[in-house]
PDB file of N, CA and C in Angstrom:
ATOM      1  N   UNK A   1       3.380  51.064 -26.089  1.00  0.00           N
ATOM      2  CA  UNK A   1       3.040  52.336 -26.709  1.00  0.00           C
ATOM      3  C   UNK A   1       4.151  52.754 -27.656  1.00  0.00           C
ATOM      4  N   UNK A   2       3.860  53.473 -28.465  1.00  0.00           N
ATOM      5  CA  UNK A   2       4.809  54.021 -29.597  1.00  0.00           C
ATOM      6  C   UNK A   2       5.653  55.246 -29.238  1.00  0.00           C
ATOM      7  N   UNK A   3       6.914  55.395 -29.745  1.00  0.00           N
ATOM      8  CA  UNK A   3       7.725  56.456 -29.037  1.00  0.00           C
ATOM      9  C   UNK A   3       6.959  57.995 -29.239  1.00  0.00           C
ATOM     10  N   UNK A   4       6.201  57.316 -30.487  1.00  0.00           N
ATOM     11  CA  UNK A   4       5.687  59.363 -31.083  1.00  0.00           C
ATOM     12  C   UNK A   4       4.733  59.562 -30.096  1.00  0.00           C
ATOM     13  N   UNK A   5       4.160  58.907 -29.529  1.00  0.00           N
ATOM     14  CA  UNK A   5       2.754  59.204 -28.592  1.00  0.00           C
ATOM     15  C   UNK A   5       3.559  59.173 -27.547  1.00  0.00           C
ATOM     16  N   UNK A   6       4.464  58.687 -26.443  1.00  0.00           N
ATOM     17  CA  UNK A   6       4.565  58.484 -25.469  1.00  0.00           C
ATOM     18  C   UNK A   6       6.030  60.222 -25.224  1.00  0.00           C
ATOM     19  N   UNK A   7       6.090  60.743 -26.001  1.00  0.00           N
ATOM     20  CA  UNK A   7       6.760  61.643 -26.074  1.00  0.00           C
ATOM     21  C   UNK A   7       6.390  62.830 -25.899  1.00  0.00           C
ATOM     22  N   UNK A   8       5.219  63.286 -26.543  1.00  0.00           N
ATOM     23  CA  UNK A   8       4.647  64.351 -26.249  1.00  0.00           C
ATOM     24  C   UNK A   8       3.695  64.625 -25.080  1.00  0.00           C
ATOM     25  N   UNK A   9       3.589  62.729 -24.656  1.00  0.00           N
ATOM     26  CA  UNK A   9       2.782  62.892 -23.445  1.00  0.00           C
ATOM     27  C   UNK A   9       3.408  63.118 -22.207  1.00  0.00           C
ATOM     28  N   UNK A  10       4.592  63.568 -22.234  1.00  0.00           N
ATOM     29  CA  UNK A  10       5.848  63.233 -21.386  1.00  0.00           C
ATOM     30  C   UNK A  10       6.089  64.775 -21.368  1.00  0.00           C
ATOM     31  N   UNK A  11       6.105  65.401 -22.434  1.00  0.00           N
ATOM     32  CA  UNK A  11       6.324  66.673 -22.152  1.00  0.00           C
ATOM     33  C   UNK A  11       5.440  67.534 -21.604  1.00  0.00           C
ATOM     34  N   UNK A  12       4.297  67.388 -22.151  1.00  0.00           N
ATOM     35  CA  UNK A  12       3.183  67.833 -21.491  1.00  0.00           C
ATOM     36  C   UNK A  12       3.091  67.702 -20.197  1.00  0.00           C
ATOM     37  N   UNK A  13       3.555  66.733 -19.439  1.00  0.00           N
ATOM     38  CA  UNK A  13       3.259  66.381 -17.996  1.00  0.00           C
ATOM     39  C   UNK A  13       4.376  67.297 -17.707  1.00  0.00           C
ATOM     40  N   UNK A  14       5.583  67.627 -17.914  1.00  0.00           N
ATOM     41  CA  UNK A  14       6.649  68.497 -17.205  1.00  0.00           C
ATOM     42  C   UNK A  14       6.255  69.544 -17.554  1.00  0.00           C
ATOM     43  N   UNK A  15       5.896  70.273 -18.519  1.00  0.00           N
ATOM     44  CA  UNK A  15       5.177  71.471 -18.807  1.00  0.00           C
ATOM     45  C   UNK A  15       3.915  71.647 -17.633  1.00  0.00           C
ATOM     46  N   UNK A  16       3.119  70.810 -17.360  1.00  0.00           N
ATOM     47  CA  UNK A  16       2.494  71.238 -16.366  1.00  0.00           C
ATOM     48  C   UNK A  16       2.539  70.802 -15.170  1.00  0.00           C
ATOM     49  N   UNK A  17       3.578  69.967 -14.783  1.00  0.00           N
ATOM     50  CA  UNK A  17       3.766  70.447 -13.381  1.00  0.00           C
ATOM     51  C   UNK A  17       4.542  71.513 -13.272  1.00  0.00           C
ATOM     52  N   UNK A  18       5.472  71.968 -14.376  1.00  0.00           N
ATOM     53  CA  UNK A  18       6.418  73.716 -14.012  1.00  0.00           C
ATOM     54  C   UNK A  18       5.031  74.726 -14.137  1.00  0.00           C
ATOM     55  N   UNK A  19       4.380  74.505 -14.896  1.00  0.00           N
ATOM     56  CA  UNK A  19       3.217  75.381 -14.644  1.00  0.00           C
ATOM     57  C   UNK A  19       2.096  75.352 -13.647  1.00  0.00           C
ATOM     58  N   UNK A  20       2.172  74.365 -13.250  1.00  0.00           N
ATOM     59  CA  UNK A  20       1.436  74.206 -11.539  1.00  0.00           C
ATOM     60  C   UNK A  20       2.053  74.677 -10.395  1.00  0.00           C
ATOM     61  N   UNK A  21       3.387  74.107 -10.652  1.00  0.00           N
ATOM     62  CA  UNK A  21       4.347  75.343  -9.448  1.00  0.00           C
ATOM     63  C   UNK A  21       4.291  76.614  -9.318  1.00  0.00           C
ATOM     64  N   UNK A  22       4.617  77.251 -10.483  1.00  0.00           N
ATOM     65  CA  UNK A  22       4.728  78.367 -10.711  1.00  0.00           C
ATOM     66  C   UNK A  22       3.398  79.121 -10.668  1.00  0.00           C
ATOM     67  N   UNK A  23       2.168  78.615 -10.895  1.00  0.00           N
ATOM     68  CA  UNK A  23       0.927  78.991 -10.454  1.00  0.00           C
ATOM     69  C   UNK A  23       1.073  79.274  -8.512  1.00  0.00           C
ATOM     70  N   UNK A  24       1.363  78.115  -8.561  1.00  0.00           N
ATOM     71  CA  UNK A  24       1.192  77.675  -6.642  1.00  0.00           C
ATOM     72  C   UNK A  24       1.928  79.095  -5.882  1.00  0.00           C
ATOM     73  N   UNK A  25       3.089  79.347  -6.599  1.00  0.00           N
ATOM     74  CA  UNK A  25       3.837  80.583  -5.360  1.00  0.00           C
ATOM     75  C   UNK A  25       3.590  81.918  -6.044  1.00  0.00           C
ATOM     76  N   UNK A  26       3.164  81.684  -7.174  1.00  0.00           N
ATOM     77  CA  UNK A  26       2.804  83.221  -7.605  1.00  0.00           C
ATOM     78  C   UNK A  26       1.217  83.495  -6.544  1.00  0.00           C
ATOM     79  N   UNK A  27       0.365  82.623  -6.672  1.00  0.00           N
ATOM     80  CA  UNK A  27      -0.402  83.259  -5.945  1.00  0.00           C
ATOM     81  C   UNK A  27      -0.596  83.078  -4.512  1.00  0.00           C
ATOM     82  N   UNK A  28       0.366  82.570  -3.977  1.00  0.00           N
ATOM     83  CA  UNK A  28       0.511  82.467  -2.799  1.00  0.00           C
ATOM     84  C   UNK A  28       0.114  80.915  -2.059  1.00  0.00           C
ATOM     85  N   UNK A  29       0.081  80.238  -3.159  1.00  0.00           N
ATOM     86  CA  UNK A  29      -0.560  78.871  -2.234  1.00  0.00           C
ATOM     87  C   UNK A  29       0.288  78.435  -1.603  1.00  0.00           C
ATOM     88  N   UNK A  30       1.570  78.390  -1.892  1.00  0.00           N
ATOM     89  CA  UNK A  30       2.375  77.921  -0.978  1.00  0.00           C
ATOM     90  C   UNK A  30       3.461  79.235  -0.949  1.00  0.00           C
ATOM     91  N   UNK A  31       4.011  78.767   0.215  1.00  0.00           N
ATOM     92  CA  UNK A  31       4.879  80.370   0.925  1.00  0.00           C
ATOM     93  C   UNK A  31       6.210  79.056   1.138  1.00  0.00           C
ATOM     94  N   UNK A  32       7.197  79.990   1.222  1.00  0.00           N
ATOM     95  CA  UNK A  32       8.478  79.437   1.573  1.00  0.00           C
ATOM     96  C   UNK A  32       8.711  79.661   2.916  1.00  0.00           C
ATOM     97  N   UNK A  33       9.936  78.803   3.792  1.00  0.00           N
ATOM     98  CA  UNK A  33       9.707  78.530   4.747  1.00  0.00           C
ATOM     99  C   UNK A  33      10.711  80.021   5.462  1.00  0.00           C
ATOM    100  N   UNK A  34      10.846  81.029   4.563  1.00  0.00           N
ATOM    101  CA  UNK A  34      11.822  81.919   4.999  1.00  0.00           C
ATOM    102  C   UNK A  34      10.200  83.373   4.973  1.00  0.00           C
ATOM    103  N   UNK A  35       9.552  83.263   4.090  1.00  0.00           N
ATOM    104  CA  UNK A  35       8.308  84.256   4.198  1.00  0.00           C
ATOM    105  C   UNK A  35       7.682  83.893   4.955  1.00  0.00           C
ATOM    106  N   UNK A  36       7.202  82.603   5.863  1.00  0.00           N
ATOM    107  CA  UNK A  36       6.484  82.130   6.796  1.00  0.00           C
ATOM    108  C   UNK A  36       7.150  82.578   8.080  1.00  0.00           C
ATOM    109  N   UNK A  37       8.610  82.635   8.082  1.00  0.00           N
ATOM    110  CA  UNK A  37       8.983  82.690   8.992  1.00  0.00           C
ATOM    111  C   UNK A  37       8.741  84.495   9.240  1.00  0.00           C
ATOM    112  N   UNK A  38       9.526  85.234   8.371  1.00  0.00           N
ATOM    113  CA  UNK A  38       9.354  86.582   8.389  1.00  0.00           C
ATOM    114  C   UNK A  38       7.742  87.269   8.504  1.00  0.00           C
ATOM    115  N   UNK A  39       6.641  86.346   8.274  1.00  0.00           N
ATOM    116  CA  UNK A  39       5.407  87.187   8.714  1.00  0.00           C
ATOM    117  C   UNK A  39       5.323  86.629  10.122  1.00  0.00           C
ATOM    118  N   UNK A  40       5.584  85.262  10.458  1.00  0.00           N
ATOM    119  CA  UNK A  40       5.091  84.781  12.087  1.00  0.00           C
ATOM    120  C   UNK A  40       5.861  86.219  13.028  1.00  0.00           C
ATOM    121  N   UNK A  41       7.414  86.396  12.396  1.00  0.00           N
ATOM    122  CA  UNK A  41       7.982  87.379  13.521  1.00  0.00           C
ATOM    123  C   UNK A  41       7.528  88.662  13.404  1.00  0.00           C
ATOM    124  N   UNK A  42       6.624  89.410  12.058  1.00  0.00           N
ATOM    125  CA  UNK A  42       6.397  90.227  12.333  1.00  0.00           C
ATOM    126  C   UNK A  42       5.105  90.155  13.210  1.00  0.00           C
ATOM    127  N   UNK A  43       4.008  89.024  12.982  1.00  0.00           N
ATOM    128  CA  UNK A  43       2.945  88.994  13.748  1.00  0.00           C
ATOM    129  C   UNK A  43       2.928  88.972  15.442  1.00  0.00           C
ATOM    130  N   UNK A  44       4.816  88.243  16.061  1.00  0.00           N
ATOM    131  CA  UNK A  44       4.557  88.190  16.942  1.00  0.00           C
ATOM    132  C   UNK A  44       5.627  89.466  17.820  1.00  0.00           C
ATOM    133  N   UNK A  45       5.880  90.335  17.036  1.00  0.00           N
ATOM    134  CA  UNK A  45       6.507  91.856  17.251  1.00  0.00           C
ATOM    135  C   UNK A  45       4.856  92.531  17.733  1.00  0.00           C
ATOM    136  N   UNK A  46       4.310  92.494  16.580  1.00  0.00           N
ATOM    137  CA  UNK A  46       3.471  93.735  16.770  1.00  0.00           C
ATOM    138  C   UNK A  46       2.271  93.192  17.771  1.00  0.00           C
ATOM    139  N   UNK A  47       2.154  91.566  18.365  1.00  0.00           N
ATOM    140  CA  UNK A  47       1.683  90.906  19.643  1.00  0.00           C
ATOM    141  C   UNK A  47       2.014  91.742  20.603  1.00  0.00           C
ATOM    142  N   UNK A  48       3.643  91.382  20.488  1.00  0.00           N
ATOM    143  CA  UNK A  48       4.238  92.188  21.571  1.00  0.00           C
ATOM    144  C   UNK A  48       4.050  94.008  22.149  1.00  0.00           C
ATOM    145  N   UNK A  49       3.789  94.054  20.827  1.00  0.00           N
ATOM    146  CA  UNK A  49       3.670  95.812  21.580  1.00  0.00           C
ATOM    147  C   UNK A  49       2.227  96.174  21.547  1.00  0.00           C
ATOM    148  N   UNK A  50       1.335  95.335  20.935  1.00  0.00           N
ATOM    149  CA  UNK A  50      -0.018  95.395  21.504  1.00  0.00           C
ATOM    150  C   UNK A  50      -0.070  95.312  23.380  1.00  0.00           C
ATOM    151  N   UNK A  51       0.381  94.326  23.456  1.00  0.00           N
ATOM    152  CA  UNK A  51       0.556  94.041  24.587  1.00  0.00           C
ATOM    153  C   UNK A  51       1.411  95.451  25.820  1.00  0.00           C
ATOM    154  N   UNK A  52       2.175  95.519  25.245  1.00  0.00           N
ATOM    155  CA  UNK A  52       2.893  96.626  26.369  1.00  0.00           C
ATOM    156  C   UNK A  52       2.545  98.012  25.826  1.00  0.00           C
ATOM    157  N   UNK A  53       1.876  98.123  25.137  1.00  0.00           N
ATOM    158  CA  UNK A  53       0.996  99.163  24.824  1.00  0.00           C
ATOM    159  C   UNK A  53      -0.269  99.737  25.795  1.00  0.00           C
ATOM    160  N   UNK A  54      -0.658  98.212  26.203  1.00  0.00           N
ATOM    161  CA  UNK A  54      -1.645  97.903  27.386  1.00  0.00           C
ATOM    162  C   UNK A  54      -0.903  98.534  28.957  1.00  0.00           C
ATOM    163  N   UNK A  55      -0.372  97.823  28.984  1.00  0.00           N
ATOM    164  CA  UNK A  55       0.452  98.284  30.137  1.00  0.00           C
ATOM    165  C   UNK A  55       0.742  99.581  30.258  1.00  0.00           C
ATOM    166  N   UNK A  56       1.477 100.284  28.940  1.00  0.00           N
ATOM    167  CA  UNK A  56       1.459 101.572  28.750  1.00  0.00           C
ATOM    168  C   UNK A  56       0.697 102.210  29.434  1.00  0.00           C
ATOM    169  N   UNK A  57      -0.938 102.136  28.831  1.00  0.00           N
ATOM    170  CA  UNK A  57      -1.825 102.911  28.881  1.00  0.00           C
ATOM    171  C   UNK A  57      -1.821 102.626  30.571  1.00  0.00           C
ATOM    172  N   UNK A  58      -1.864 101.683  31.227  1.00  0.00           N
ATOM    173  CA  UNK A  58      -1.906 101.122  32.710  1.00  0.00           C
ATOM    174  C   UNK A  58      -1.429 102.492  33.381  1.00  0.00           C
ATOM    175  N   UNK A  59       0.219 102.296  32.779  1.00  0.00           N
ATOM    176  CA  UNK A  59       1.103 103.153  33.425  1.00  0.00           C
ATOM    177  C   UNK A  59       0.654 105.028  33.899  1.00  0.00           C
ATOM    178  N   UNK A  60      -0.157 105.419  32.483  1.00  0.00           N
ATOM    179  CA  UNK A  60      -0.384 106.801  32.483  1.00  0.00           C
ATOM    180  C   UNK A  60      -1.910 106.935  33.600  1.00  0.00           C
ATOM    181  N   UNK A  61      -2.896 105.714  33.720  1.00  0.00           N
ATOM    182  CA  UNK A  61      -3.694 105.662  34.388  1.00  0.00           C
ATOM    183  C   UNK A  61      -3.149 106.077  35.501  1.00  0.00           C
ATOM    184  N   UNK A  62      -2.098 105.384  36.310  1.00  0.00           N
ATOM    185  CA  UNK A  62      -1.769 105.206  37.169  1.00  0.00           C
ATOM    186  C   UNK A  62      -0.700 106.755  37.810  1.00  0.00           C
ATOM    187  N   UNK A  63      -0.465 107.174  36.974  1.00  0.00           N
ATOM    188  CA  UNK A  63       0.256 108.607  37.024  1.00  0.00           C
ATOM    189  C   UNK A  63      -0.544 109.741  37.778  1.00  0.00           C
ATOM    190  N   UNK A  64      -0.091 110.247  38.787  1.00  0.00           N
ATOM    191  CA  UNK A  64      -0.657 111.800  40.010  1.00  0.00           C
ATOM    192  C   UNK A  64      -0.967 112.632  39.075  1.00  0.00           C
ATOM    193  N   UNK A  65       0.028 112.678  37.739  1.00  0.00           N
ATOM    194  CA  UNK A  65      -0.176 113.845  36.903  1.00  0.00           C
ATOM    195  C   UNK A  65      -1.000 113.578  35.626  1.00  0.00           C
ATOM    196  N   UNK A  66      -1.697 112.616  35.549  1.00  0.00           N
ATOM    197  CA  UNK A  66      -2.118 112.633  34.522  1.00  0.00           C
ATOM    198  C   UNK A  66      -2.937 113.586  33.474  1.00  0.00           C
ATOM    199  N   UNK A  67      -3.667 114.249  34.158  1.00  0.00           N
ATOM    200  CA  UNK A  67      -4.533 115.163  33.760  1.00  0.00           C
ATOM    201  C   UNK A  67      -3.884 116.194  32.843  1.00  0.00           C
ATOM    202  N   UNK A  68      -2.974 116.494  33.399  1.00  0.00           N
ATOM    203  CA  UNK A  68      -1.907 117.840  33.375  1.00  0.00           C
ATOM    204  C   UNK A  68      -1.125 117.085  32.111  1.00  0.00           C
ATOM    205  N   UNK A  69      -0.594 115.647  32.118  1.00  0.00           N
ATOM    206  CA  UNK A  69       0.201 115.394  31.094  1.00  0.00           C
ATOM    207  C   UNK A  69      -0.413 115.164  30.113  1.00  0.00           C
ATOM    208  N   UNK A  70      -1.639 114.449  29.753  1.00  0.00           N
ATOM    209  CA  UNK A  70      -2.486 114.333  28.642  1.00  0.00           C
ATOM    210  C   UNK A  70      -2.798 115.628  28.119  1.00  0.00           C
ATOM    211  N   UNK A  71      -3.038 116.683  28.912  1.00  0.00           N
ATOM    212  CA  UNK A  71      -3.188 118.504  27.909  1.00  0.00           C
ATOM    213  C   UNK A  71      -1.903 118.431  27.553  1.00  0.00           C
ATOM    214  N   UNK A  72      -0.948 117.900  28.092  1.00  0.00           N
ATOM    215  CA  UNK A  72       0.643 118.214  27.211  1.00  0.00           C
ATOM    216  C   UNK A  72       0.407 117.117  26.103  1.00  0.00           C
ATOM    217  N   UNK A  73       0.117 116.020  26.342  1.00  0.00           N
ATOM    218  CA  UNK A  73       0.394 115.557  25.231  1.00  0.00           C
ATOM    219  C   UNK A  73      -0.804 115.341  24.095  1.00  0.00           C
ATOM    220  N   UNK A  74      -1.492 115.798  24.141  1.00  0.00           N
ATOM    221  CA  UNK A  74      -2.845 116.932  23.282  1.00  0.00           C
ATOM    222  C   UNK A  74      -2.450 117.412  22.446  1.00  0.00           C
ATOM    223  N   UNK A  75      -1.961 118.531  22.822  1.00  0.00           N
ATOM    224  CA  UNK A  75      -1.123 119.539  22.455  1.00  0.00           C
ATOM    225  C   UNK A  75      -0.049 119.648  21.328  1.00  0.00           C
ATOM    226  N   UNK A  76       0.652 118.282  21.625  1.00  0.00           N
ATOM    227  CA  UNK A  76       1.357 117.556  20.834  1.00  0.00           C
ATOM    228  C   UNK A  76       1.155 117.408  19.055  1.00  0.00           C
ATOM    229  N   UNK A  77       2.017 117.035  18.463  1.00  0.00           N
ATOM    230  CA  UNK A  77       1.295 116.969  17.155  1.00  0.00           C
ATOM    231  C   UNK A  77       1.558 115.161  16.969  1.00  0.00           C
ATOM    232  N   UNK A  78       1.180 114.531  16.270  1.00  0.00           N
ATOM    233  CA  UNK A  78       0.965 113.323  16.198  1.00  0.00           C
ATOM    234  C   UNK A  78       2.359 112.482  15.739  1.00  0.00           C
ATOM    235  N   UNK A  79       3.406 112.876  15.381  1.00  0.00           N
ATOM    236  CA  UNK A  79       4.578 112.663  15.466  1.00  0.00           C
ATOM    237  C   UNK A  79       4.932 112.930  16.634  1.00  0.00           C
ATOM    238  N   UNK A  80       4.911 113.843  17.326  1.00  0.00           N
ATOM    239  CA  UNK A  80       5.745 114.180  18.298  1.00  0.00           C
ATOM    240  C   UNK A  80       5.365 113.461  19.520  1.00  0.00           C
ATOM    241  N   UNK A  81       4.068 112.564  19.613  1.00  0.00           N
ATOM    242  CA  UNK A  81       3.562 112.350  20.849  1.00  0.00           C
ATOM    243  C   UNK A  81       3.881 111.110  21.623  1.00  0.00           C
ATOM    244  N   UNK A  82       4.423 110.332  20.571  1.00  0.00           N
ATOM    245  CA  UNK A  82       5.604 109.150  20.862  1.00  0.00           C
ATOM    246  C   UNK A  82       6.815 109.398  21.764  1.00  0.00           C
ATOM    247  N   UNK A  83       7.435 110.249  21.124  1.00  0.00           N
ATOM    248  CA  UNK A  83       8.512 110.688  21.935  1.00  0.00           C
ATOM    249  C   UNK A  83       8.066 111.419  23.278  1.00  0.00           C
ATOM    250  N   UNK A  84       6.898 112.078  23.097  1.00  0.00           N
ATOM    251  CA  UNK A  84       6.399 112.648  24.872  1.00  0.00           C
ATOM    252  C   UNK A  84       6.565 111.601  25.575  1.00  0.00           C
ATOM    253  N   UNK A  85       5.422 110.226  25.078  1.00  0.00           N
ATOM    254  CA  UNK A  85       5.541 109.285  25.829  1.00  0.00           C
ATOM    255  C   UNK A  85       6.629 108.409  26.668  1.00  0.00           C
ATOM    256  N   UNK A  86       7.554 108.381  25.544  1.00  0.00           N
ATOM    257  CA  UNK A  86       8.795 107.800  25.648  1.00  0.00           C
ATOM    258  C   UNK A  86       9.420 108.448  27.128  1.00  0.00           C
ATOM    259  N   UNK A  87       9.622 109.877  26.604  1.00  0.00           N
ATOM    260  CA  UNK A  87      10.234 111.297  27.827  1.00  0.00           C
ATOM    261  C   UNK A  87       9.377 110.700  29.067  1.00  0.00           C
ATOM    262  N   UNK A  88       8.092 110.777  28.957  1.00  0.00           N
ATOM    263  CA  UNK A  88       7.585 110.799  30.451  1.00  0.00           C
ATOM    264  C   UNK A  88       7.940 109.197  31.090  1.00  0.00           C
ATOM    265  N   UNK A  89       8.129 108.011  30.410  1.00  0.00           N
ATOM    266  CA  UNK A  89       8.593 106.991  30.933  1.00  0.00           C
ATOM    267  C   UNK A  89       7.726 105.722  31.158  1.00  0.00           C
ATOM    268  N   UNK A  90       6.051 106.561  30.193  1.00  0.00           N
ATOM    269  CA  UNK A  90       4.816 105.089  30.330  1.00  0.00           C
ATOM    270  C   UNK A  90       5.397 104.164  29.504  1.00  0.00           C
ATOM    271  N   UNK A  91       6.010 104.312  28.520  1.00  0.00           N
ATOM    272  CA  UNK A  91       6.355 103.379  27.437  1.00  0.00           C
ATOM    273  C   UNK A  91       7.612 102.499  27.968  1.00  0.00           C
ATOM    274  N   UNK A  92       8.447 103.003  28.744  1.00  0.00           N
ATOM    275  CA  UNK A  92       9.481 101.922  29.671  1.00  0.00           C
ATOM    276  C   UNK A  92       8.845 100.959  30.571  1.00  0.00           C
ATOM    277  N   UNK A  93       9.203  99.901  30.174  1.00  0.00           N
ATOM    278  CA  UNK A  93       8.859  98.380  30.805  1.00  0.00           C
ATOM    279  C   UNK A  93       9.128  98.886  32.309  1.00  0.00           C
ATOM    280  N   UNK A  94       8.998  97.920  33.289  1.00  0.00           N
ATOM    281  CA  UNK A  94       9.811  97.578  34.726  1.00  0.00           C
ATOM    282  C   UNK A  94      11.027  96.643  34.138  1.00  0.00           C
ATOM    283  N   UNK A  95      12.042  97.379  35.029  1.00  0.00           N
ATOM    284  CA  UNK A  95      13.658  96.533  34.431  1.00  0.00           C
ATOM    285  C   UNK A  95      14.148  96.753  33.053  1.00  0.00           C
ATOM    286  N   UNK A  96      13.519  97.521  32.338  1.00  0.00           N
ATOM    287  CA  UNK A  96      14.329  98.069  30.946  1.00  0.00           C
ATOM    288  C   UNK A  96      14.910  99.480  30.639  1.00  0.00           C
ATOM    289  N   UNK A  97      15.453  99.317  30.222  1.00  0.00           N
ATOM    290  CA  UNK A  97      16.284 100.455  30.022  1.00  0.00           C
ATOM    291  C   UNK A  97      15.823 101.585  28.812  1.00  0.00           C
ATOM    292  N   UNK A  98      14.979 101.319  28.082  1.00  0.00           N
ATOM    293  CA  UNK A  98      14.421 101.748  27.207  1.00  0.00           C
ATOM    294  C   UNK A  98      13.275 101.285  26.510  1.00  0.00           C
ATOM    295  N   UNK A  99      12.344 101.997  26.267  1.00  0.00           N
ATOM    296  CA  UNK A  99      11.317 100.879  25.726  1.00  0.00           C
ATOM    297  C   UNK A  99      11.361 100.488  24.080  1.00  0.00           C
ATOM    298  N   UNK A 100      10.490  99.757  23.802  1.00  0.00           N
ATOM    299  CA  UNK A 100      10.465  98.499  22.817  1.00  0.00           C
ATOM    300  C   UNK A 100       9.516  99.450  21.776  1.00  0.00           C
ATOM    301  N   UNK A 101      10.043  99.351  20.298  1.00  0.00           N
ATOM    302  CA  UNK A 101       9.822 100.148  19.466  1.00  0.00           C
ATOM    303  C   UNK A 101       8.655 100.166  19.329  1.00  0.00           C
ATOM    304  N   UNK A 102       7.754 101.278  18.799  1.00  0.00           N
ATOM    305  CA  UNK A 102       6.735 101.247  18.176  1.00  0.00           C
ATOM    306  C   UNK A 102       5.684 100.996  19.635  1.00  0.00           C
ATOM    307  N   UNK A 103       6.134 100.929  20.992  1.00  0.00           N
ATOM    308  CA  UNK A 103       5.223 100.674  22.387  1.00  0.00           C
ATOM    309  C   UNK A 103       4.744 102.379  22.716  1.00  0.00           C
ATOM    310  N   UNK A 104       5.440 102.971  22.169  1.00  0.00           N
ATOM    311  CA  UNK A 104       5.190 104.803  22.601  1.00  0.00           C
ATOM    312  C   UNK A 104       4.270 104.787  21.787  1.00  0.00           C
ATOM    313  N   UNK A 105       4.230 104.904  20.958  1.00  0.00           N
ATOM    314  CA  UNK A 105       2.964 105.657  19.538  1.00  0.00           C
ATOM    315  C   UNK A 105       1.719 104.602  19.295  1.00  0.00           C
ATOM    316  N   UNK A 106       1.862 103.516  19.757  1.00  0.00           N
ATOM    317  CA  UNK A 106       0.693 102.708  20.236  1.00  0.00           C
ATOM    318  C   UNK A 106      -0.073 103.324  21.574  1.00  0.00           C
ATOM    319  N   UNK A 107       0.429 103.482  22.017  1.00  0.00           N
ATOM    320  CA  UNK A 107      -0.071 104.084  23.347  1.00  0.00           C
ATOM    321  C   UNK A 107      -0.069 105.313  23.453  1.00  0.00           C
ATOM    322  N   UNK A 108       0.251 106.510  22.903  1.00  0.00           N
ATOM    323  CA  UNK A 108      -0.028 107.634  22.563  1.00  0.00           C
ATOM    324  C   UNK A 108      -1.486 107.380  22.361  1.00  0.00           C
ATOM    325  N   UNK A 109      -1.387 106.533  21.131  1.00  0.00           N
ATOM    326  CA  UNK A 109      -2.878 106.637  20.352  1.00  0.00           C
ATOM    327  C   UNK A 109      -3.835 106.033  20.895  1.00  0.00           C
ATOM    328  N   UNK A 110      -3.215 105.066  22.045  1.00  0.00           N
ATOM    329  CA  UNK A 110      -4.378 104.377  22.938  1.00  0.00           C
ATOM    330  C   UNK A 110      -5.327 105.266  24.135  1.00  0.00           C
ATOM    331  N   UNK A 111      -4.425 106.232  24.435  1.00  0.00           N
ATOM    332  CA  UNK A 111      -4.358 107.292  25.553  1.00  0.00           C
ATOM    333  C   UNK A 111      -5.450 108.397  24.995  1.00  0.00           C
ATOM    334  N   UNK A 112      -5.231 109.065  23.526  1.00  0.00           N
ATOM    335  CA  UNK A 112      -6.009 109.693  23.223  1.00  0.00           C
ATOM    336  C   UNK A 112      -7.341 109.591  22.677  1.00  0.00           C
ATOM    337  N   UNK A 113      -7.623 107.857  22.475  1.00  0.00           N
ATOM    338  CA  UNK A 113      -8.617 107.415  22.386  1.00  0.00           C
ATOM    339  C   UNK A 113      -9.798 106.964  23.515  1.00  0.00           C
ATOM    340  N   UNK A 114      -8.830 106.895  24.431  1.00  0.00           N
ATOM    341  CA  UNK A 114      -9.548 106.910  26.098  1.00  0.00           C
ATOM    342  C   UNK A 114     -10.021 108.163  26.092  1.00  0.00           C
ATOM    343  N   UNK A 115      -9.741 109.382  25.735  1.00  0.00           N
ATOM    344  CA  UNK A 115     -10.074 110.487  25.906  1.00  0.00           C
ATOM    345  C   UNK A 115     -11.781 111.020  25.129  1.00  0.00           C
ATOM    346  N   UNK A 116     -11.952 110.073  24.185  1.00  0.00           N
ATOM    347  CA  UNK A 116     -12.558 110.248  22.874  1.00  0.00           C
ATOM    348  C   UNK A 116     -13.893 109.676  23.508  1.00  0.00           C
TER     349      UNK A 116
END
């Protein structure tokens, strides 16, 4: 082949594979192995407090006072009803010292939907 033809066909091919890449992560076809990682941990955070959210709600079932604490936390305004939860102690695991973020206001909202 001749250098004039085999030159421009050469560029063209690097021109579009940088433009096939750059297609590929702009729209998401491929993810890097640091954004894959950062959605798996957020997917398996908010697993987690699905989960003890459950329990949560277990916990307030299981409460003498419930009746009495759900008109308190009614009452509540929708910010504030996390922290009730927190105070009264459904949102603390067994063996923790504090509970796991975002497990109060899941279960606030799980609690008042039992109600519904």
């Amino acid at each position: 082949m001749k250098k004039e033809v085999i030159k421009p066909m050469v560029q063209g091919v690097v021109i579009g594979a940088i433009v096939v890449v750059i297609v590929m992560f702009w729209t998401g076809w491929v993810v890097t192995s640091g954004a894959a990682a950062a959605s798996s941990e957020k997917i398996a955070k908010e697993a987690v407090v699905e989960n003890l959210a459950a329990i949560c709600v277990e916990q307030y079932l299981q409460d003498p006072n419930k009746l009495e604490r759900f008109a308190e936390l009614k009452e509540k305004s929708s910010y504030q009803r996390d922290d009730y939860v927190d105070e009264i102690g459904w949102a603390t695991m067994l063996g923790a010292e504090s509970p796991v973020r975002g497990v109060a206001d899941a279960c606030a909202k799980r609690i008042i939907e039992l109600a519904a």
